[in-house]
C-alpha atoms as a PDB file:
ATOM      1  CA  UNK A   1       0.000   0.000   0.000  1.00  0.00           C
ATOM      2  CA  UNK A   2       1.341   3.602  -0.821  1.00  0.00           C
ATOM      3  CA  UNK A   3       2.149   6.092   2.131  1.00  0.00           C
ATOM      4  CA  UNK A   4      -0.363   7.771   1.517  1.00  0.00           C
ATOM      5  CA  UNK A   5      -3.122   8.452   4.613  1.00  0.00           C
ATOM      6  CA  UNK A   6      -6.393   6.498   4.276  1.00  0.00           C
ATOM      7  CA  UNK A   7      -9.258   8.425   3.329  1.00  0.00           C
ATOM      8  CA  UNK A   8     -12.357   8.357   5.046  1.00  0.00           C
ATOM      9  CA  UNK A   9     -15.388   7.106   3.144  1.00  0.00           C
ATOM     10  CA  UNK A  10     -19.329   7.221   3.445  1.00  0.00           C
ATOM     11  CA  UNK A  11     -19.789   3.858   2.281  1.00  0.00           C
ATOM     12  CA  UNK A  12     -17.740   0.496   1.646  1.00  0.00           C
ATOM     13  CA  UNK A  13     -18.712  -1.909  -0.950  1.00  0.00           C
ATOM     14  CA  UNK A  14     -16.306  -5.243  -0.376  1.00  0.00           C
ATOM     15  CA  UNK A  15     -16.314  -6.975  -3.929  1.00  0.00           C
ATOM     16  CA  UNK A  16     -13.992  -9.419  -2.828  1.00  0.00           C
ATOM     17  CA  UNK A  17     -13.420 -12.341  -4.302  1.00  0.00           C
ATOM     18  CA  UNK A  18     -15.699 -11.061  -7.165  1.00  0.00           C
ATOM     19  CA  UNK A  19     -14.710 -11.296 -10.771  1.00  0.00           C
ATOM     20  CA  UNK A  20     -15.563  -9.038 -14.061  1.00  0.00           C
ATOM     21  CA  UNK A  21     -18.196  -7.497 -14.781  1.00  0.00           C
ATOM     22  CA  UNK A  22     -19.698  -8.303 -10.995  1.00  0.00           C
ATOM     23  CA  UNK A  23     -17.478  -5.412  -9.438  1.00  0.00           C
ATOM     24  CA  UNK A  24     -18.398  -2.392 -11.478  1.00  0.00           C
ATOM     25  CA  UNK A  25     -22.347  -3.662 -11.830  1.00  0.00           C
ATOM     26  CA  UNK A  26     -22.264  -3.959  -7.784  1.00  0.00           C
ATOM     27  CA  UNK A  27     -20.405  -0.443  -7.977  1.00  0.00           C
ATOM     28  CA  UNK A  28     -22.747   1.328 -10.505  1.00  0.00           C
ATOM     29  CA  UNK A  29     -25.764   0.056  -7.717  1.00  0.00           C
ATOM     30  CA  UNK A  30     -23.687   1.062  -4.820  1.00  0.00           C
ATOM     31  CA  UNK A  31     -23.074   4.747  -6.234  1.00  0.00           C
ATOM     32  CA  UNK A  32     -26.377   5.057  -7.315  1.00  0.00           C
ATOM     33  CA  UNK A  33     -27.721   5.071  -3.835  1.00  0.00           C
ATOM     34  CA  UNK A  34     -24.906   7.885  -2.270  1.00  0.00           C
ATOM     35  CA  UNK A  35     -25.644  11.763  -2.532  1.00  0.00           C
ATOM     36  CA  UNK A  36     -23.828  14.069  -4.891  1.00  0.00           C
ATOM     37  CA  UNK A  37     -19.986  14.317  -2.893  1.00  0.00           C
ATOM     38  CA  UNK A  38     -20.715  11.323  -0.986  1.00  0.00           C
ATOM     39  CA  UNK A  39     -17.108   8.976  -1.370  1.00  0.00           C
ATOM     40  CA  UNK A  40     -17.507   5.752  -1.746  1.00  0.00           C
ATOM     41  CA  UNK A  41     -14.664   3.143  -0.744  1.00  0.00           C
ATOM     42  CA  UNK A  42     -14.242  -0.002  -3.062  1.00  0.00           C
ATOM     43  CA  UNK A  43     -12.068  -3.125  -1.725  1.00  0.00           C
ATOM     44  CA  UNK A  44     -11.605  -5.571  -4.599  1.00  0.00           C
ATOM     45  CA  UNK A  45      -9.289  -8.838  -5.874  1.00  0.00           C
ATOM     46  CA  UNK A  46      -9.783  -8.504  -9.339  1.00  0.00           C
ATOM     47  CA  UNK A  47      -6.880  -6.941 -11.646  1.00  0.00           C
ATOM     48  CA  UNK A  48      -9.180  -6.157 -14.262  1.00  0.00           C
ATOM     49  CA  UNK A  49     -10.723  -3.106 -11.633  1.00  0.00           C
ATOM     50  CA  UNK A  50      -7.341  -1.488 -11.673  1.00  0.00           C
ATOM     51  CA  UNK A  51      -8.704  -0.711 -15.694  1.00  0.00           C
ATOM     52  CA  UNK A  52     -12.653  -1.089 -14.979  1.00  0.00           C
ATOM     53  CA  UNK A  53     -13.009   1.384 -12.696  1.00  0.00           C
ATOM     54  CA  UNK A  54     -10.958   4.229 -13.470  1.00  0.00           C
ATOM     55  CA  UNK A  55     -13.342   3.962 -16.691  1.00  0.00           C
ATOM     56  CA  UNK A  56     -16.286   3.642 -14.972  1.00  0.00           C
ATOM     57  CA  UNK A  57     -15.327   7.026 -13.050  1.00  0.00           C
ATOM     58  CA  UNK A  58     -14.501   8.902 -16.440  1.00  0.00           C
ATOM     59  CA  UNK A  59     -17.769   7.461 -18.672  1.00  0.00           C
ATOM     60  CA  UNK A  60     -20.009   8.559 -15.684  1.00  0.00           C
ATOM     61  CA  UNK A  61     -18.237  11.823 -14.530  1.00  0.00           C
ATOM     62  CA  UNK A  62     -17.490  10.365 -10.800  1.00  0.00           C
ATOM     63  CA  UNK A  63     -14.166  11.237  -9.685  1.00  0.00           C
ATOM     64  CA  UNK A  64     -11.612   8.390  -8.325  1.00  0.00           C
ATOM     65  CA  UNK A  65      -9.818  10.593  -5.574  1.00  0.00           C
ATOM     66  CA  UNK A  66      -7.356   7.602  -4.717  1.00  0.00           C
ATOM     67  CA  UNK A  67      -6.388   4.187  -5.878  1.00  0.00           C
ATOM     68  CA  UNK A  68      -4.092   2.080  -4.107  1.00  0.00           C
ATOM     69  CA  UNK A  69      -2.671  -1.535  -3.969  1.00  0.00           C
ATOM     70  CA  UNK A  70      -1.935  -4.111  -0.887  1.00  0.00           C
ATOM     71  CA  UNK A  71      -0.554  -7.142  -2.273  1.00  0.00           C
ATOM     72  CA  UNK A  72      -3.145  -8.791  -4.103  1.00  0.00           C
ATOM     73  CA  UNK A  73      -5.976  -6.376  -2.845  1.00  0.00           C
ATOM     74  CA  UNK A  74      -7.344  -3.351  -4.677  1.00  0.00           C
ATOM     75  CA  UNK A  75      -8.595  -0.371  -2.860  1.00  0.00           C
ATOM     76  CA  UNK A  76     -10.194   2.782  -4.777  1.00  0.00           C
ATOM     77  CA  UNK A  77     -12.162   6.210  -3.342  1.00  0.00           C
ATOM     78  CA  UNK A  78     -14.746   7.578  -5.746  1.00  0.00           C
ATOM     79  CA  UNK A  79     -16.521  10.479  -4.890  1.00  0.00           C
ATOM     80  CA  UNK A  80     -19.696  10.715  -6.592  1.00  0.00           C
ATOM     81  CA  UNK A  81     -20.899  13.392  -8.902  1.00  0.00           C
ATOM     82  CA  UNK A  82     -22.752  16.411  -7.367  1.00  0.00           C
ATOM     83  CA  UNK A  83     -26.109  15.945  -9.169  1.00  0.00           C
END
């Protein structure tokens, strides 16, 4: 994991052990249900997310304010789009 200090979220959704597409369709359902500003932590296996969701975050104007790595974990902060 990077040095960096970990951010506070609003929510957590834990897609362990999930594979693509099930991360970003949980993560589309997840964000759906925050308010505009509202960050969102996302704790995931899959490699593919380290592409997915950075994408996910541009297509739907949601910003990713961190992504970070632990071994073979995958941890990402979006902060939702004010609406």
């Amino acid at each position: 994991m990077s040095q960096s200090v970990e951010m506070t979220a609003d929510a957590v959704l834990d897609a362990s052990g999930l594979n693509c597409p099930e991360p970003v369709m949980m993560l589309h359902n997840k964000v759906r249900d925050l308010a505009g500003g509202a960050v969102l932590k996302v704790i995931a296996t899959d490699p593919s997310t380290q592409r997915d969701i950075p994408k996910f975050c541009v297509f739907l104007g949601h910003e990713l304010v961190d992504q970070q790595q632990d071994a073979d974990i995958y941890l990402y902060w979006i902060r939702k789009k004010s609406e």
